[in-house]
ModelCIF file with pLDDT and N, C-alpha, C, O atoms, coordinates in Angstrom:
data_MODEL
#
_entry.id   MODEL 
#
_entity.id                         1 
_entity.type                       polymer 
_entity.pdbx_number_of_molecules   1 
#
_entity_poly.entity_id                      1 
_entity_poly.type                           'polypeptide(L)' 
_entity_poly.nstd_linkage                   no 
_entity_poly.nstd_monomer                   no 
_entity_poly.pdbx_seq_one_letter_code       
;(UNK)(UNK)(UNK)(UNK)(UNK)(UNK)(UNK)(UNK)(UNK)(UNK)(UNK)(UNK)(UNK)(UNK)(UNK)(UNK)
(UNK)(UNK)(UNK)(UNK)(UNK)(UNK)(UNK)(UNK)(UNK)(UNK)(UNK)(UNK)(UNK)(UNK)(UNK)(UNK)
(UNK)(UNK)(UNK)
;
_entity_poly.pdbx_seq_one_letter_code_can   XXXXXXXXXXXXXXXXXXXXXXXXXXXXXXXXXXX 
_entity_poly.pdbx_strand_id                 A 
#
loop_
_entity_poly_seq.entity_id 
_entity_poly_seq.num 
_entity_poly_seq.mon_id 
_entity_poly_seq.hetero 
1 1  UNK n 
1 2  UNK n 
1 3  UNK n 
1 4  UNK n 
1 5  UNK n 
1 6  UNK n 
1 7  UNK n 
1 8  UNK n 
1 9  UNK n 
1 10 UNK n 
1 11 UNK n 
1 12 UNK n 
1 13 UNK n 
1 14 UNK n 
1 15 UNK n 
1 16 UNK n 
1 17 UNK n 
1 18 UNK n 
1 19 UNK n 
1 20 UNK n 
1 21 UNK n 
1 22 UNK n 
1 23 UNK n 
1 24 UNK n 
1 25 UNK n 
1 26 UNK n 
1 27 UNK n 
1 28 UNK n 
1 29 UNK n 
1 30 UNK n 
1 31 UNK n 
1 32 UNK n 
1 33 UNK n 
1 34 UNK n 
1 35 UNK n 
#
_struct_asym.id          A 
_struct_asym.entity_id   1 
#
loop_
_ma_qa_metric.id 
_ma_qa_metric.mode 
_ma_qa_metric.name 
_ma_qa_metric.software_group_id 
_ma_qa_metric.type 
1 global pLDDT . pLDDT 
2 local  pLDDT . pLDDT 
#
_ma_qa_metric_global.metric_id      1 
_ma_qa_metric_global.metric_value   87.71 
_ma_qa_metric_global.model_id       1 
_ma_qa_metric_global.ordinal_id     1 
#
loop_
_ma_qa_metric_local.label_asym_id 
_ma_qa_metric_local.label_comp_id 
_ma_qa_metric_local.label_seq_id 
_ma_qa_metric_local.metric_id 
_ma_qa_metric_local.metric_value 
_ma_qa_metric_local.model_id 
_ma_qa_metric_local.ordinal_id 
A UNK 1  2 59.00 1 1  
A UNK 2  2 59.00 1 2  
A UNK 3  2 63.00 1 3  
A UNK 4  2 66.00 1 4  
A UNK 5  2 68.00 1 5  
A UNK 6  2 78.00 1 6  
A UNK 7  2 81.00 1 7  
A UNK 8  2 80.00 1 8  
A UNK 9  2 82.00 1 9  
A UNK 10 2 88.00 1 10 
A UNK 11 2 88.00 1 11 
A UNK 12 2 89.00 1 12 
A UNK 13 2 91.00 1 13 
A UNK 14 2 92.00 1 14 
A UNK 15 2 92.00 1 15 
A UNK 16 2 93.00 1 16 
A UNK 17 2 94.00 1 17 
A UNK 18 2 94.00 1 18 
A UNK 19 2 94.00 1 19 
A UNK 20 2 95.00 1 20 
A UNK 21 2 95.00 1 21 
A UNK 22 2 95.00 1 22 
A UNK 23 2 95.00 1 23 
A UNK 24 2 95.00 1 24 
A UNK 25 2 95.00 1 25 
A UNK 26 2 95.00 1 26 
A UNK 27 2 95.00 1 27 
A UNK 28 2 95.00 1 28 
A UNK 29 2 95.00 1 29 
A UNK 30 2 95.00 1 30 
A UNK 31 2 95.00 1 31 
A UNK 32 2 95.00 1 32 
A UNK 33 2 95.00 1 33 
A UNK 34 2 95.00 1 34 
A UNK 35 2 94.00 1 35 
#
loop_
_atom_site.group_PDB 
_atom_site.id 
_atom_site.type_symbol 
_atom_site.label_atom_id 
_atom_site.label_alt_id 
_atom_site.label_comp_id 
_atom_site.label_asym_id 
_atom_site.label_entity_id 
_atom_site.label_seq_id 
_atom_site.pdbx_PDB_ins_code 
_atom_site.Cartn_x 
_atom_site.Cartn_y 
_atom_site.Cartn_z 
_atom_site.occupancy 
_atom_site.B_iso_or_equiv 
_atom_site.pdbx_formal_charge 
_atom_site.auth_seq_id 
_atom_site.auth_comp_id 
_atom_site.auth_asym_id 
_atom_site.auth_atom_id 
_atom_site.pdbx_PDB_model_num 
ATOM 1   N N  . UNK A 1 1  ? 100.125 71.348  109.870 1.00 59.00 ? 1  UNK A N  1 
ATOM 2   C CA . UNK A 1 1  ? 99.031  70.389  109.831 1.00 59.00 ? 1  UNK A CA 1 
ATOM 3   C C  . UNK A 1 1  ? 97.709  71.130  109.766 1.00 59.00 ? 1  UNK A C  1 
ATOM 4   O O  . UNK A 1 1  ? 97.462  72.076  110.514 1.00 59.00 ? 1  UNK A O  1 
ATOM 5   N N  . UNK A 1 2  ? 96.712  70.592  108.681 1.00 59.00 ? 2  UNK A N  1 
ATOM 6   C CA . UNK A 1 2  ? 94.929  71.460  109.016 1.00 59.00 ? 2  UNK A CA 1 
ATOM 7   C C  . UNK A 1 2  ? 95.425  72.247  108.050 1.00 59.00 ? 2  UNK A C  1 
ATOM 8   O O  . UNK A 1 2  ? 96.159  71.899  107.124 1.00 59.00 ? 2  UNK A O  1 
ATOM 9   N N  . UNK A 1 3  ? 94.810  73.822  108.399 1.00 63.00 ? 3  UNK A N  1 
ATOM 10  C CA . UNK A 1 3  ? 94.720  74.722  108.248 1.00 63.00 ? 3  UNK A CA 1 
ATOM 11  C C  . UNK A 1 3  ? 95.573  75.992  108.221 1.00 63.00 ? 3  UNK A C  1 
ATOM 12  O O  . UNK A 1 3  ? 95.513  77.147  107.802 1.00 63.00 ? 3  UNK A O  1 
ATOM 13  N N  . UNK A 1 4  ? 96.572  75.004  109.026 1.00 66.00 ? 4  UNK A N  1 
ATOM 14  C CA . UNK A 1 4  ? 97.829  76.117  109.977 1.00 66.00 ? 4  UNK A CA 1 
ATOM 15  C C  . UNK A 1 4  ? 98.467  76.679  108.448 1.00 66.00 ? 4  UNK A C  1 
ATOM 16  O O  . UNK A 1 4  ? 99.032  77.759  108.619 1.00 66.00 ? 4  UNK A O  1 
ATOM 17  N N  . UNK A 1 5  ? 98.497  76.365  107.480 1.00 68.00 ? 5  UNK A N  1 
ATOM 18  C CA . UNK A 1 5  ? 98.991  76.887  106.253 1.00 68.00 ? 5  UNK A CA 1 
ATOM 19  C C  . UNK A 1 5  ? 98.676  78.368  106.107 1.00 68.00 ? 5  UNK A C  1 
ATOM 20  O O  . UNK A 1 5  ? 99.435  79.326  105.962 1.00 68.00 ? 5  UNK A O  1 
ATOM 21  N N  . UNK A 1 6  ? 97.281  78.291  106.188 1.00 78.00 ? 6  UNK A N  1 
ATOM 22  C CA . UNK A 1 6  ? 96.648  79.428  105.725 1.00 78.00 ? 6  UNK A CA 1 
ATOM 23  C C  . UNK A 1 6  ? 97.366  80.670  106.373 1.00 78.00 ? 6  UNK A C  1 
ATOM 24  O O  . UNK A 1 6  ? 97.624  81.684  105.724 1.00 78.00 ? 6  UNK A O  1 
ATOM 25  N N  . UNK A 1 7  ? 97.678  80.503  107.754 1.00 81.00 ? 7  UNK A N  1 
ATOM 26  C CA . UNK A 1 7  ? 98.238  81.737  108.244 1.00 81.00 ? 7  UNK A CA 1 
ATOM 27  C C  . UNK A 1 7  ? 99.420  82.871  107.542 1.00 81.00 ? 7  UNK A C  1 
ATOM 28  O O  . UNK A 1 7  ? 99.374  84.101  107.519 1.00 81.00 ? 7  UNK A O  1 
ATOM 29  N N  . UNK A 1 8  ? 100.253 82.121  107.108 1.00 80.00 ? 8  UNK A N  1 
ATOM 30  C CA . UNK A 1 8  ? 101.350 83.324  106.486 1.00 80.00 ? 8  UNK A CA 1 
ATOM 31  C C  . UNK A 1 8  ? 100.818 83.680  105.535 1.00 80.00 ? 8  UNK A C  1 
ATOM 32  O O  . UNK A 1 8  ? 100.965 84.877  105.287 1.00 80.00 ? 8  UNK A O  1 
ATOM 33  N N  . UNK A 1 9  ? 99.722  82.625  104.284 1.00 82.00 ? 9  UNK A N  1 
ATOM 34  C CA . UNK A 1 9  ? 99.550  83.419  103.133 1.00 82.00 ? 9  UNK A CA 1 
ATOM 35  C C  . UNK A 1 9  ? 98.170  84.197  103.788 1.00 82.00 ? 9  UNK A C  1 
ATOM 36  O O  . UNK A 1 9  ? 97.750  84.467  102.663 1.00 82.00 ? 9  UNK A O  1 
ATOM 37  N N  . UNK A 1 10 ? 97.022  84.834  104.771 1.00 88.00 ? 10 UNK A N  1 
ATOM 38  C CA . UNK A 1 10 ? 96.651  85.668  104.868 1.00 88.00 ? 10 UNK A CA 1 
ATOM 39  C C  . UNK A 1 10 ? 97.525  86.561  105.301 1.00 88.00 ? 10 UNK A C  1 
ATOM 40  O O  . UNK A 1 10 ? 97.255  87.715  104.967 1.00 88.00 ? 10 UNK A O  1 
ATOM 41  N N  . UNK A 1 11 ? 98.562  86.404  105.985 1.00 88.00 ? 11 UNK A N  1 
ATOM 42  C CA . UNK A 1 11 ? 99.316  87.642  106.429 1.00 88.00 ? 11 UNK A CA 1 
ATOM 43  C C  . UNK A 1 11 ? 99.723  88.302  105.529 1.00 88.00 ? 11 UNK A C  1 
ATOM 44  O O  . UNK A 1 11 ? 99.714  89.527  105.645 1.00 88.00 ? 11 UNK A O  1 
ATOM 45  N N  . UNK A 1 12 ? 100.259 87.611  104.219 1.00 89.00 ? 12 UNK A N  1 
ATOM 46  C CA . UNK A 1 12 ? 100.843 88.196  102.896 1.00 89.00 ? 12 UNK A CA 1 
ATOM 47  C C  . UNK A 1 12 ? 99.699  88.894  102.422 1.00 89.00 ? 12 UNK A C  1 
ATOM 48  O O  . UNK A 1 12 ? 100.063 89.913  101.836 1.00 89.00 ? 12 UNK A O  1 
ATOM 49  N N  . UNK A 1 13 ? 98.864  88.803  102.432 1.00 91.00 ? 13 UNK A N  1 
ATOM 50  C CA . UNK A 1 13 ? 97.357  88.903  101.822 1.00 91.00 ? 13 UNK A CA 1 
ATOM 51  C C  . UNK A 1 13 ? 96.974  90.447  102.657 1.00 91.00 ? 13 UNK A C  1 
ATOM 52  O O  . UNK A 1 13 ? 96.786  91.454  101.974 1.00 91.00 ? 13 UNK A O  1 
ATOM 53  N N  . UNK A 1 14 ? 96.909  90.486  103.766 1.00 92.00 ? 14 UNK A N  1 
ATOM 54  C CA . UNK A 1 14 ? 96.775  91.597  104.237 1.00 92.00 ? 14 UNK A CA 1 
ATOM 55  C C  . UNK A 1 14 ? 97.341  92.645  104.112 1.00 92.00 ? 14 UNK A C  1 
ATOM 56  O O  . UNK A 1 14 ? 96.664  93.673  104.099 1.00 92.00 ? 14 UNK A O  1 
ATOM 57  N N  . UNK A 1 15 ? 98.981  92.716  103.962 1.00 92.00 ? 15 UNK A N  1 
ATOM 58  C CA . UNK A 1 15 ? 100.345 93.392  103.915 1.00 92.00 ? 15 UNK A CA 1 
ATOM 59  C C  . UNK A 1 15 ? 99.959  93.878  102.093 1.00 92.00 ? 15 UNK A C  1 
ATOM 60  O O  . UNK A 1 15 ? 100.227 94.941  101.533 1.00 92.00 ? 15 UNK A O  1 
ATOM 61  N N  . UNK A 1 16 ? 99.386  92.875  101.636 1.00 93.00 ? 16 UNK A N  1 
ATOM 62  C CA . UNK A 1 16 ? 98.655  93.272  100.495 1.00 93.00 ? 16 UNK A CA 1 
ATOM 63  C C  . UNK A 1 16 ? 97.761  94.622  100.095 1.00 93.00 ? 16 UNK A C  1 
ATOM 64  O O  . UNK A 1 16 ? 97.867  95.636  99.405  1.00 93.00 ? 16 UNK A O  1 
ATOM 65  N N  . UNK A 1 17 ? 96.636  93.845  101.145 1.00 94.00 ? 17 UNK A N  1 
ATOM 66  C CA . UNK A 1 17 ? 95.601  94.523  100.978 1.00 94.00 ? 17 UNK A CA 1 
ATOM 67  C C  . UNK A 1 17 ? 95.778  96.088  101.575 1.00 94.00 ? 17 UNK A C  1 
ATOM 68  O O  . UNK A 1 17 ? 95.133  97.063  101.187 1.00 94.00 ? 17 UNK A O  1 
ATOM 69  N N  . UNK A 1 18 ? 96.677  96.081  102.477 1.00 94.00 ? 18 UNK A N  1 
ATOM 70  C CA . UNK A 1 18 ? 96.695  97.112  103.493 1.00 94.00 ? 18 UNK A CA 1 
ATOM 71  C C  . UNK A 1 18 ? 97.638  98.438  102.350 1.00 94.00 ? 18 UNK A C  1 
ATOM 72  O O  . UNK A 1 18 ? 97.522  99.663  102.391 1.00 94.00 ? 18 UNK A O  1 
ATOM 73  N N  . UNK A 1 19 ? 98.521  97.588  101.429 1.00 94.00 ? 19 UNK A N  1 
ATOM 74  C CA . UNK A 1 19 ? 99.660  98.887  100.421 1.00 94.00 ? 19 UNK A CA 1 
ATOM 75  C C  . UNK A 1 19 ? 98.213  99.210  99.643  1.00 94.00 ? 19 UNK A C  1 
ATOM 76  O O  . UNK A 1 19 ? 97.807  100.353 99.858  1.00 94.00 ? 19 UNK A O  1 
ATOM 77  N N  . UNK A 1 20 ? 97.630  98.641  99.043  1.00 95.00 ? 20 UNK A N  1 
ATOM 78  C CA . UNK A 1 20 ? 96.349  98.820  98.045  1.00 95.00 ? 20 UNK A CA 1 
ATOM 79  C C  . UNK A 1 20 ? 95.598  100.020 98.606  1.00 95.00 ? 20 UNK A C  1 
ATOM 80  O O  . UNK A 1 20 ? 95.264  101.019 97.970  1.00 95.00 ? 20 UNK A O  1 
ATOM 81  N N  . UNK A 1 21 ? 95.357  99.739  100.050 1.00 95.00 ? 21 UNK A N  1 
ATOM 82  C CA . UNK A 1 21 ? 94.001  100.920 100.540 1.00 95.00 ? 21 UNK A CA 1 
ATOM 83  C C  . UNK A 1 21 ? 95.542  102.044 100.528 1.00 95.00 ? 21 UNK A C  1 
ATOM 84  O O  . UNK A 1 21 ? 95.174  103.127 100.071 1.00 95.00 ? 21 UNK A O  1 
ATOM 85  N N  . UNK A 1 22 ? 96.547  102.072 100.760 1.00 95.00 ? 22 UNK A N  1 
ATOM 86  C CA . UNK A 1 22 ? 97.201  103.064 100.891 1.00 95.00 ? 22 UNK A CA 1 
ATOM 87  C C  . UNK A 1 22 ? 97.391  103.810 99.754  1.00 95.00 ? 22 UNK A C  1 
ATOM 88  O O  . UNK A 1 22 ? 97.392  105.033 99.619  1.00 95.00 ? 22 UNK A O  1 
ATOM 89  N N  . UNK A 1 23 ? 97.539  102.996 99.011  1.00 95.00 ? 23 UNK A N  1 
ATOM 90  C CA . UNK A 1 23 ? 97.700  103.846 97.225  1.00 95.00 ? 23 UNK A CA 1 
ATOM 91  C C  . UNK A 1 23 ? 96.456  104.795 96.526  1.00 95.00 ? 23 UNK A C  1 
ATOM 92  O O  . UNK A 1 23 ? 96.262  105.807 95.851  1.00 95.00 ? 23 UNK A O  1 
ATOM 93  N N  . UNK A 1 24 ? 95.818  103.744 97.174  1.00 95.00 ? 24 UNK A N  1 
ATOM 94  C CA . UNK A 1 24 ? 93.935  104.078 96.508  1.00 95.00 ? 24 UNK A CA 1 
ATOM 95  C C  . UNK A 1 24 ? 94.147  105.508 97.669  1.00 95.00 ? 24 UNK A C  1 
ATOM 96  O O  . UNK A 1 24 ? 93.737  106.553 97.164  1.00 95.00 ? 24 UNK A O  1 
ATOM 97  N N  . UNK A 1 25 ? 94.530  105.614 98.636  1.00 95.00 ? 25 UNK A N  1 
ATOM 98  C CA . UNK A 1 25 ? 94.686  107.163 99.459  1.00 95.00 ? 25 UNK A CA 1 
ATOM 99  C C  . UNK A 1 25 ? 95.184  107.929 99.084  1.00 95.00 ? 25 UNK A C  1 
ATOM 100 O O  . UNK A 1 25 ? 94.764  109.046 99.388  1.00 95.00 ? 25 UNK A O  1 
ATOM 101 N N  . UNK A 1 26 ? 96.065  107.854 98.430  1.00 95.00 ? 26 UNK A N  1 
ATOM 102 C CA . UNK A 1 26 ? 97.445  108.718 97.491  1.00 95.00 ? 26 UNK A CA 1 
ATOM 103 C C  . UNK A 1 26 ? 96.618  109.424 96.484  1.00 95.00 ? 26 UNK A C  1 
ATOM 104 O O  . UNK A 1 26 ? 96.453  110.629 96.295  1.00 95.00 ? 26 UNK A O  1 
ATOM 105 N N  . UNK A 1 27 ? 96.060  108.208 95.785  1.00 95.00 ? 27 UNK A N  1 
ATOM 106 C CA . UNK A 1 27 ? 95.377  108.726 94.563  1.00 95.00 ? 27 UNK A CA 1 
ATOM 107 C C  . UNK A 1 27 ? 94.601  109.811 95.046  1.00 95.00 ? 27 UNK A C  1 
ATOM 108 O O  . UNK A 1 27 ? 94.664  110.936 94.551  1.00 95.00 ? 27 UNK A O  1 
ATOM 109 N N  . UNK A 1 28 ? 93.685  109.426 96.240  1.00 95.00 ? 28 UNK A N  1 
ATOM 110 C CA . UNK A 1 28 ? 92.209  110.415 96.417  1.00 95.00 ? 28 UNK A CA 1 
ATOM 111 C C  . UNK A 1 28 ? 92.557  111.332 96.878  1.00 95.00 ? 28 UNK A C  1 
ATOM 112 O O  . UNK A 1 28 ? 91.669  112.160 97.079  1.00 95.00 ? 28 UNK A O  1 
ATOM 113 N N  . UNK A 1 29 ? 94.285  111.805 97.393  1.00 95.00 ? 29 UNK A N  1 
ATOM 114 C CA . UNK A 1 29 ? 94.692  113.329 97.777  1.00 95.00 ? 29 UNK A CA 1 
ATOM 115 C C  . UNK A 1 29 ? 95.198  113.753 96.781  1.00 95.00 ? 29 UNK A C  1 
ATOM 116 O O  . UNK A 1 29 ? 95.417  114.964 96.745  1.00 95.00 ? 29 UNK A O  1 
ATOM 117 N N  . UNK A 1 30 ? 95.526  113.004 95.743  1.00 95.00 ? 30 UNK A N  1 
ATOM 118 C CA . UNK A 1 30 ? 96.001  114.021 94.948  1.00 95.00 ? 30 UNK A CA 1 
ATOM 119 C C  . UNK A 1 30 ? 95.096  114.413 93.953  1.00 95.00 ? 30 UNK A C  1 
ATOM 120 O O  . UNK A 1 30 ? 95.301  115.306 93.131  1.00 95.00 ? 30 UNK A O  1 
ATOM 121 N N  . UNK A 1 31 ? 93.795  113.520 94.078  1.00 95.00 ? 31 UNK A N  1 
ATOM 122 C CA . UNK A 1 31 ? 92.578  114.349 93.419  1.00 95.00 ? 31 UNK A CA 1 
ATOM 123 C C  . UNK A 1 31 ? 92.121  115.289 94.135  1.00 95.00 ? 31 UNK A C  1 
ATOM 124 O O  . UNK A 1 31 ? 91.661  116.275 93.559  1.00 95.00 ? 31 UNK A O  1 
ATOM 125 N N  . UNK A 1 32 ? 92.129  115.241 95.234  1.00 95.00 ? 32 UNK A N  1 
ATOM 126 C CA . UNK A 1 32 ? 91.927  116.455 95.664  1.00 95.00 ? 32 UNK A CA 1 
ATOM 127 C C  . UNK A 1 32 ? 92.651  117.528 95.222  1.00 95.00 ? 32 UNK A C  1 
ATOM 128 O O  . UNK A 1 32 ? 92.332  118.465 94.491  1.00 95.00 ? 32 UNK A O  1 
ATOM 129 N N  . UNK A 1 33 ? 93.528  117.290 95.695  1.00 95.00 ? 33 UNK A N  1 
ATOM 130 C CA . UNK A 1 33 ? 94.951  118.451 95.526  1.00 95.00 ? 33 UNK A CA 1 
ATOM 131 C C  . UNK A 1 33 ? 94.886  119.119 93.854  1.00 95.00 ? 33 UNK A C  1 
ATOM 132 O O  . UNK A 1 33 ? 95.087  120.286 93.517  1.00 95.00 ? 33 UNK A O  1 
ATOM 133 N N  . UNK A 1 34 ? 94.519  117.878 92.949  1.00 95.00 ? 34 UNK A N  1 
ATOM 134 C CA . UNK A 1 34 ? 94.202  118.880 91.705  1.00 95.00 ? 34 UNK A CA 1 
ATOM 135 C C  . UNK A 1 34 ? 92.801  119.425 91.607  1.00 95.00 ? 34 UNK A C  1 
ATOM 136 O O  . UNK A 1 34 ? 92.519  120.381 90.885  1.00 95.00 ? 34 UNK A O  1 
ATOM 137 N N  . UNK A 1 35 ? 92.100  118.905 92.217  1.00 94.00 ? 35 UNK A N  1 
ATOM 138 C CA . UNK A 1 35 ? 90.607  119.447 92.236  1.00 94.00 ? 35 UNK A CA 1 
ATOM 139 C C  . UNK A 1 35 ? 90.810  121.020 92.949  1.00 94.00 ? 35 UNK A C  1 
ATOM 140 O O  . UNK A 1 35 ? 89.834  121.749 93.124  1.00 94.00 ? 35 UNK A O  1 
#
């Protein structure tokens, strides 16, 4: 009822957002690593 929806799809959303900043990390060591 409301709003209560919203909860699992931000959770999905985060679990999201959270692999994204991890990849975007991957990338920036291995620019380093070839830099």
């Amino acid at each position: 009822h409301g709003l209560g929806f919203l909860e699992p799809a931000m959770s999905e959303f985060l679990d999201e957002t959270e692999t994204l900043h991890a990849n975007l990390d991957g990338m920036r060591r291995l620019s380093d690593s070839l830099t």
